[in-house]
N, C-alpha and C. Protein backbone atom coordinates (compact mmCIF):
# COMPACT_ATOMS: atom_id res chain seq x y z
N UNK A 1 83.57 51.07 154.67
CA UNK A 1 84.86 51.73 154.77
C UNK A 1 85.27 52.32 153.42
N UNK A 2 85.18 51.51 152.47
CA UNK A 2 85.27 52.09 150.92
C UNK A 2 84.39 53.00 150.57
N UNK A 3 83.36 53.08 150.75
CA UNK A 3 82.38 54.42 151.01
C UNK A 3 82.86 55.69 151.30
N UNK A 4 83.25 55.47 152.76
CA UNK A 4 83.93 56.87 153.39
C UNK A 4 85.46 57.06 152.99
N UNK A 5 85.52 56.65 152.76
CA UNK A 5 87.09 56.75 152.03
C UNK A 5 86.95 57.56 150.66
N UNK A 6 85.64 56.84 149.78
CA UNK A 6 85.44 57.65 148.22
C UNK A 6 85.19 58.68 148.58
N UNK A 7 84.48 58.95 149.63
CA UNK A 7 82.95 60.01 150.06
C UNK A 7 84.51 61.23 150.38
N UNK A 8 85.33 60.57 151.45
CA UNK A 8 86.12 62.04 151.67
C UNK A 8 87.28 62.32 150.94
N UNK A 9 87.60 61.24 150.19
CA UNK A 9 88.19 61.81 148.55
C UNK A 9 87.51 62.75 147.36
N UNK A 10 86.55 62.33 147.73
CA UNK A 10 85.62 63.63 146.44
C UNK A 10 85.26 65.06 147.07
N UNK A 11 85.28 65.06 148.67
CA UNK A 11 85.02 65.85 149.35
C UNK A 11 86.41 66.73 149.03
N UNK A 12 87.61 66.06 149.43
CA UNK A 12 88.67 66.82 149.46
C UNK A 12 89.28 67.62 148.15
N UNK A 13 88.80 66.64 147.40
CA UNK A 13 88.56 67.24 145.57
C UNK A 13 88.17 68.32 145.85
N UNK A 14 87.03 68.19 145.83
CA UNK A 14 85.62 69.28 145.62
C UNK A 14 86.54 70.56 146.53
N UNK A 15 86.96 70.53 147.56
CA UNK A 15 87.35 71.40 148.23
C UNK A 15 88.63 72.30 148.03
N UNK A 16 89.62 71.60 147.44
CA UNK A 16 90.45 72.06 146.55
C UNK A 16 90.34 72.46 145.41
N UNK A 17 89.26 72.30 144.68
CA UNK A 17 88.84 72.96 143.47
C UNK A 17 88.49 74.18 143.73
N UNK A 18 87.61 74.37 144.85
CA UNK A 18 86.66 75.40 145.24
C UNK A 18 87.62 76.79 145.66
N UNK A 19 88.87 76.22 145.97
CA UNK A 19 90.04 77.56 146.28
C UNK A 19 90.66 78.00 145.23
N UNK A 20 91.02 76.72 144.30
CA UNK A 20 92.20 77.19 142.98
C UNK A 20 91.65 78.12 142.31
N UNK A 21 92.76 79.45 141.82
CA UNK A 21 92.87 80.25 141.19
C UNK A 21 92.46 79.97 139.76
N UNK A 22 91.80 80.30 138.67
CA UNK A 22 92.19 80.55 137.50
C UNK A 22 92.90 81.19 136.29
N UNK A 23 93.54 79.79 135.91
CA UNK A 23 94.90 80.69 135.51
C UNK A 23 94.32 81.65 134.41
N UNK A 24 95.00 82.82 134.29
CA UNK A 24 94.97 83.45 133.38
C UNK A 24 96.11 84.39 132.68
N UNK A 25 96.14 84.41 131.31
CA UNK A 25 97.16 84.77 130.40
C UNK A 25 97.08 86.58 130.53
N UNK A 26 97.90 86.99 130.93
CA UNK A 26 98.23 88.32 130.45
C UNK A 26 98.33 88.71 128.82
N UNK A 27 96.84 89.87 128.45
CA UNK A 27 96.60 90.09 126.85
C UNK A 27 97.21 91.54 127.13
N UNK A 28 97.98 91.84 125.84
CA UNK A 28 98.02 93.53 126.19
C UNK A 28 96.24 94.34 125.87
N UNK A 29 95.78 95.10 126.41
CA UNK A 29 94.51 95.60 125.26
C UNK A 29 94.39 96.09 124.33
N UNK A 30 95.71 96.66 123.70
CA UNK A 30 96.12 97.10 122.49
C UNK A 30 97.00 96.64 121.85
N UNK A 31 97.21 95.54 120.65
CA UNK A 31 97.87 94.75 120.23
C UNK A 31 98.76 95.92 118.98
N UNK A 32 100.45 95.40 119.14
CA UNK A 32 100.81 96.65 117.89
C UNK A 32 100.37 96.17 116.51
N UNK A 33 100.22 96.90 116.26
CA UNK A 33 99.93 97.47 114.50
C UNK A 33 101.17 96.10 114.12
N UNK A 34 100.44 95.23 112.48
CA UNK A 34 101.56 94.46 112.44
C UNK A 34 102.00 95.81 111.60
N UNK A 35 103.46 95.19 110.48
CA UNK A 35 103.90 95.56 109.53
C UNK A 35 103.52 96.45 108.62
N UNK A 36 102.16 95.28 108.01
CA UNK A 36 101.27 95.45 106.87
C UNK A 36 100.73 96.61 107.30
N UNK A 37 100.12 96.94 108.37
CA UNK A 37 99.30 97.80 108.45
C UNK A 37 99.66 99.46 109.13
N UNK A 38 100.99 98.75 109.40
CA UNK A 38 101.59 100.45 109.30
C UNK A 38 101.91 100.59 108.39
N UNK A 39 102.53 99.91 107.43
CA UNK A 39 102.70 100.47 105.80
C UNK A 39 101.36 100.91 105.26
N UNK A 40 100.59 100.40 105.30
CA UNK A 40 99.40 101.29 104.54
C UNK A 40 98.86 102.37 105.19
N UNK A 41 99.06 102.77 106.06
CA UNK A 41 99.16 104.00 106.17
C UNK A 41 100.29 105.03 105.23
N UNK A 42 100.98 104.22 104.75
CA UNK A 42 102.03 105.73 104.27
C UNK A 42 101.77 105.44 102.92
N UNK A 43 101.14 104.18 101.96
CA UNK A 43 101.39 103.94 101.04
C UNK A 43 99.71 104.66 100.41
N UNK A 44 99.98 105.29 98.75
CA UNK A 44 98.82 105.62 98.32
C UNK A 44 98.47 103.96 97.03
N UNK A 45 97.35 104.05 96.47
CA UNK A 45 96.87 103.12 95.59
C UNK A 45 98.29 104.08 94.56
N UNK A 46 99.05 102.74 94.02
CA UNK A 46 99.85 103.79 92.78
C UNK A 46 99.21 103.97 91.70
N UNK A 47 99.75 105.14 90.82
CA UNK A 47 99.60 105.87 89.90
C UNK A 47 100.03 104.58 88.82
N UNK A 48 100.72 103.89 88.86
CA UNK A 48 100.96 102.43 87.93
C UNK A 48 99.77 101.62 87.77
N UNK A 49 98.54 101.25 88.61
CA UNK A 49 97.63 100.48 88.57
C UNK A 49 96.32 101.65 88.56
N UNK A 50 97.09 102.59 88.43
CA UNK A 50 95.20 103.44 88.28
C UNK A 50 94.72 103.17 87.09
N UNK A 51 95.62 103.33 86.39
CA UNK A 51 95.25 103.29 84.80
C UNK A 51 94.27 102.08 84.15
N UNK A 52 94.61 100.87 84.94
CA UNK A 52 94.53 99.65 84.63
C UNK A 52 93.52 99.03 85.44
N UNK A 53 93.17 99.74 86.40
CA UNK A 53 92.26 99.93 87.38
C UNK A 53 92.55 98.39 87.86
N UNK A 54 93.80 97.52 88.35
CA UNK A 54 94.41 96.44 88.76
C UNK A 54 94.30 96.65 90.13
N UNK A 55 93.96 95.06 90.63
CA UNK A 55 94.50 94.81 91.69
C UNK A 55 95.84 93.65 91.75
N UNK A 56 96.62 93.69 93.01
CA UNK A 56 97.34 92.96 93.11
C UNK A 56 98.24 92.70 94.64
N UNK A 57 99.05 92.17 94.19
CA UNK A 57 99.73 91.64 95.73
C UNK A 57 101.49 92.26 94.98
N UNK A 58 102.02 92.80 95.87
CA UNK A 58 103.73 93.33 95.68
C UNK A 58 104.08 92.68 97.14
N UNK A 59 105.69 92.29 96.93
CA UNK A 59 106.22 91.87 97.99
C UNK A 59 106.99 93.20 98.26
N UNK A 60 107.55 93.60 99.96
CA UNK A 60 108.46 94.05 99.66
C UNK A 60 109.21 93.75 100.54
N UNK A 61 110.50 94.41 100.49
CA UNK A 61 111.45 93.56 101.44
C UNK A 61 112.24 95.08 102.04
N UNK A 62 112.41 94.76 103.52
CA UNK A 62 113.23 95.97 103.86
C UNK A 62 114.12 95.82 105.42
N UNK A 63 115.00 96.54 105.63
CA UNK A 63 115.68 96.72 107.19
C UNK A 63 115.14 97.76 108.20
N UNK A 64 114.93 97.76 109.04
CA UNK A 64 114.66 99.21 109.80
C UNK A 64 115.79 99.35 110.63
N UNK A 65 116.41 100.73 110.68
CA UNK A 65 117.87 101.27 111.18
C UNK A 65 117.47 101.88 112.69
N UNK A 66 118.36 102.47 112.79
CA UNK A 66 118.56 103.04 114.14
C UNK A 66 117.39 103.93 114.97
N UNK A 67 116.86 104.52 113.81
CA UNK A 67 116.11 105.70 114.11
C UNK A 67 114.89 104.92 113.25
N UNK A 68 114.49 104.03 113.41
CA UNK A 68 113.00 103.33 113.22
C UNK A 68 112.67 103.91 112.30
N UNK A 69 113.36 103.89 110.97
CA UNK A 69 112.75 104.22 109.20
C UNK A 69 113.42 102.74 108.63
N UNK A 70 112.60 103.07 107.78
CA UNK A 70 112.72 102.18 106.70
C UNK A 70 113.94 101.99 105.76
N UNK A 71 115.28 101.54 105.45
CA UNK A 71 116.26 101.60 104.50
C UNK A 71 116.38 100.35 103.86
N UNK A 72 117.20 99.59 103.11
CA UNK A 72 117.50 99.02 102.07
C UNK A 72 116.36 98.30 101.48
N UNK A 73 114.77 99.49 101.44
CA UNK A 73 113.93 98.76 100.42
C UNK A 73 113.99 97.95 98.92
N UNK A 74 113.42 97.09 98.85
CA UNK A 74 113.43 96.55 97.85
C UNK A 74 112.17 95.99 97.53
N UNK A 75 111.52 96.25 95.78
CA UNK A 75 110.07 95.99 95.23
C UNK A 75 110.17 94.95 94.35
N UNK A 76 109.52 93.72 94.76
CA UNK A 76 109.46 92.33 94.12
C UNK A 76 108.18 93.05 92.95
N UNK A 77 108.04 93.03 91.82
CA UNK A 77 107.22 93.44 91.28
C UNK A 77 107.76 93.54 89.49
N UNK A 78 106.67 93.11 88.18
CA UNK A 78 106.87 93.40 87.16
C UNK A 78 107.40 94.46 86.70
N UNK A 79 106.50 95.62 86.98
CA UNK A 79 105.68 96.36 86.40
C UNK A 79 107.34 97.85 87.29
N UNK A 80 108.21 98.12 86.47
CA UNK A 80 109.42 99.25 87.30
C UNK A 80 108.49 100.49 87.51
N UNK A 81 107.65 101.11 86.94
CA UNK A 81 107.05 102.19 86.68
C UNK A 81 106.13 102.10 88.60
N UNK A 82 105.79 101.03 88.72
CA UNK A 82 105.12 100.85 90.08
C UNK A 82 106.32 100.57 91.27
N UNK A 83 107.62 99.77 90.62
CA UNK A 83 108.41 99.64 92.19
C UNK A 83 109.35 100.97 92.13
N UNK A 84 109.10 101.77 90.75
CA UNK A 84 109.70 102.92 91.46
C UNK A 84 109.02 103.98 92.82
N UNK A 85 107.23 103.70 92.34
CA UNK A 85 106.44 104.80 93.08
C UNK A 85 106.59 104.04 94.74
N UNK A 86 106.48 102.68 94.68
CA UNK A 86 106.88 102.02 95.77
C UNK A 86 107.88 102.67 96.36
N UNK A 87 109.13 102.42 96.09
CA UNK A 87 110.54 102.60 96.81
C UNK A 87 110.42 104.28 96.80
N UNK A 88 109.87 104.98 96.59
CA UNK A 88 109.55 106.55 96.70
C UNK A 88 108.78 106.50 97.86
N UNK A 89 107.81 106.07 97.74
CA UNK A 89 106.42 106.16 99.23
C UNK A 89 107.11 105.53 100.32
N UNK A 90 108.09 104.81 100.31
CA UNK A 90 108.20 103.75 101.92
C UNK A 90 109.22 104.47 101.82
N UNK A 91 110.85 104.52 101.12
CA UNK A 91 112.30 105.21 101.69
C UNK A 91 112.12 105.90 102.69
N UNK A 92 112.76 105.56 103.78
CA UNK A 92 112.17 106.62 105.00
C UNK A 92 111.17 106.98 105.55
N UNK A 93 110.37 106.40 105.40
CA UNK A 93 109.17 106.00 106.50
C UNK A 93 109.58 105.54 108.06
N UNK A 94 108.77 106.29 109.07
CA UNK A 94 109.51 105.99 110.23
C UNK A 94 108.15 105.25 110.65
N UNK A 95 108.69 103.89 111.83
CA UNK A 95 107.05 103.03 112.13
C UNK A 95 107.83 102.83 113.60
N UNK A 96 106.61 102.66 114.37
CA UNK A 96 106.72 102.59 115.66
C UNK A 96 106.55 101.31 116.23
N UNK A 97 106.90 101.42 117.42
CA UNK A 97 106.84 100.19 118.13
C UNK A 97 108.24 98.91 118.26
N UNK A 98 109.41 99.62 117.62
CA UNK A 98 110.65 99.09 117.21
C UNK A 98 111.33 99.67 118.05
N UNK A 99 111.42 100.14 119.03
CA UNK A 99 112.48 101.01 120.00
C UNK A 99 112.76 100.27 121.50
N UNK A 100 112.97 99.30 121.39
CA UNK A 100 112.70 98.21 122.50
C UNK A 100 114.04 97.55 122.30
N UNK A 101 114.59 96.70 120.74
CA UNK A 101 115.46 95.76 120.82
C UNK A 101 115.95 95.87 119.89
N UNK A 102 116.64 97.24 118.87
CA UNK A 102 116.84 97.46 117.62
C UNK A 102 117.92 97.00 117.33
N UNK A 103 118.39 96.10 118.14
CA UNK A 103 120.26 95.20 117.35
C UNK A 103 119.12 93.83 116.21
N UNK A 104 118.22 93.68 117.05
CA UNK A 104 117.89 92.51 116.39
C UNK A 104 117.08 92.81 115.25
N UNK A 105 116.22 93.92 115.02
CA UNK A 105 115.35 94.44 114.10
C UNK A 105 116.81 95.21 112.83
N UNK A 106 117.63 95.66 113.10
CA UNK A 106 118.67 96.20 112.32
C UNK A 106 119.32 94.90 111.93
N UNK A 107 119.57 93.89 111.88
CA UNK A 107 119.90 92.84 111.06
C UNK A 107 118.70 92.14 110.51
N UNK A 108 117.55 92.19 110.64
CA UNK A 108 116.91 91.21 110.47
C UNK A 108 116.09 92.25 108.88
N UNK A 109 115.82 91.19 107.85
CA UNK A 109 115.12 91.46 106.83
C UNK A 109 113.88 91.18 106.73
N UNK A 110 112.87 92.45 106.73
CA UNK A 110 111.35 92.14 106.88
C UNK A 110 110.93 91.70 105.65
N UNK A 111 109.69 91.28 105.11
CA UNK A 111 109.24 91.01 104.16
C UNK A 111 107.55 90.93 103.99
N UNK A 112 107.37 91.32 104.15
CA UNK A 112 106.09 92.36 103.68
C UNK A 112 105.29 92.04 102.16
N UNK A 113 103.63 91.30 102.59
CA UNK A 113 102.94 91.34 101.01
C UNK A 113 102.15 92.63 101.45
N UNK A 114 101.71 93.34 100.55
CA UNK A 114 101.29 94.87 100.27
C UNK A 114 99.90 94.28 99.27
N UNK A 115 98.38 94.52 99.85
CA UNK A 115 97.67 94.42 98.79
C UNK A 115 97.19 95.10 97.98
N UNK A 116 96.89 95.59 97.12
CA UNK A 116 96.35 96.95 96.53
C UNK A 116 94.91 96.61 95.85
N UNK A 117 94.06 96.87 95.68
CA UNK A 117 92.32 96.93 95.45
C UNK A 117 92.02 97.91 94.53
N UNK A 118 91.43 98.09 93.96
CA UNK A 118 91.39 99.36 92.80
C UNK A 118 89.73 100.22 93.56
């Protein structure tokens, strides 16, 4: 009796396994661009580290407004001669993918490391 009892418990297993779905996660196939990497698109190697043929890491810090640009930049950095060419290349830069929920992106302060490579 304990036999057929295991026997059509594993059966009924087995049989309910054999229907269930596998779950699966919805991926988009195109993941957005983070931060970092829409900024380097607009940013050149600066004219501050050519000379010196330097690499390094700059922070920067910024808001994006209404119309998806860039405003109250700000360049964590030594060297003014480089966070000026900085705050020149990004001011107004427009980046995509922000047009969805912009109350929360218009208060919120990004912060951004920027690497540069010689």
């Amino acid at each position: 009796m304990k036999k057929n009892f295991a026997l059509l418990m594993l059966v009924g297993f087995l049989a309910t396994q054999a229907y269930a779905a596998p779950i699966t996660t919805h991926r988009p196939k195109a993941a957005k661009a983070t931060l970092e990497q829409q900024l380097s698109k607009y940013i050149s190697y600066p004219d501050a580290l050519k000379a010196t043929q330097q690499a390094g890491i700059v922070v920067v810090q910024f808001r994006i407004n209404s119309a998806n640009e860039l405003c109250h930049v700000e360049v964590f950095s030594q060297n003014e001669q480089l966070n000026n060419e900085l705050l020149r290349q990004l001011t107004g830069v427009k980046l995509k993918g922000y047009q969805n929920d912009l109350s929360e992106f218009t208060q919120q302060v990004h912060t951004v490391r920027l690497r540069f490579k010689p």
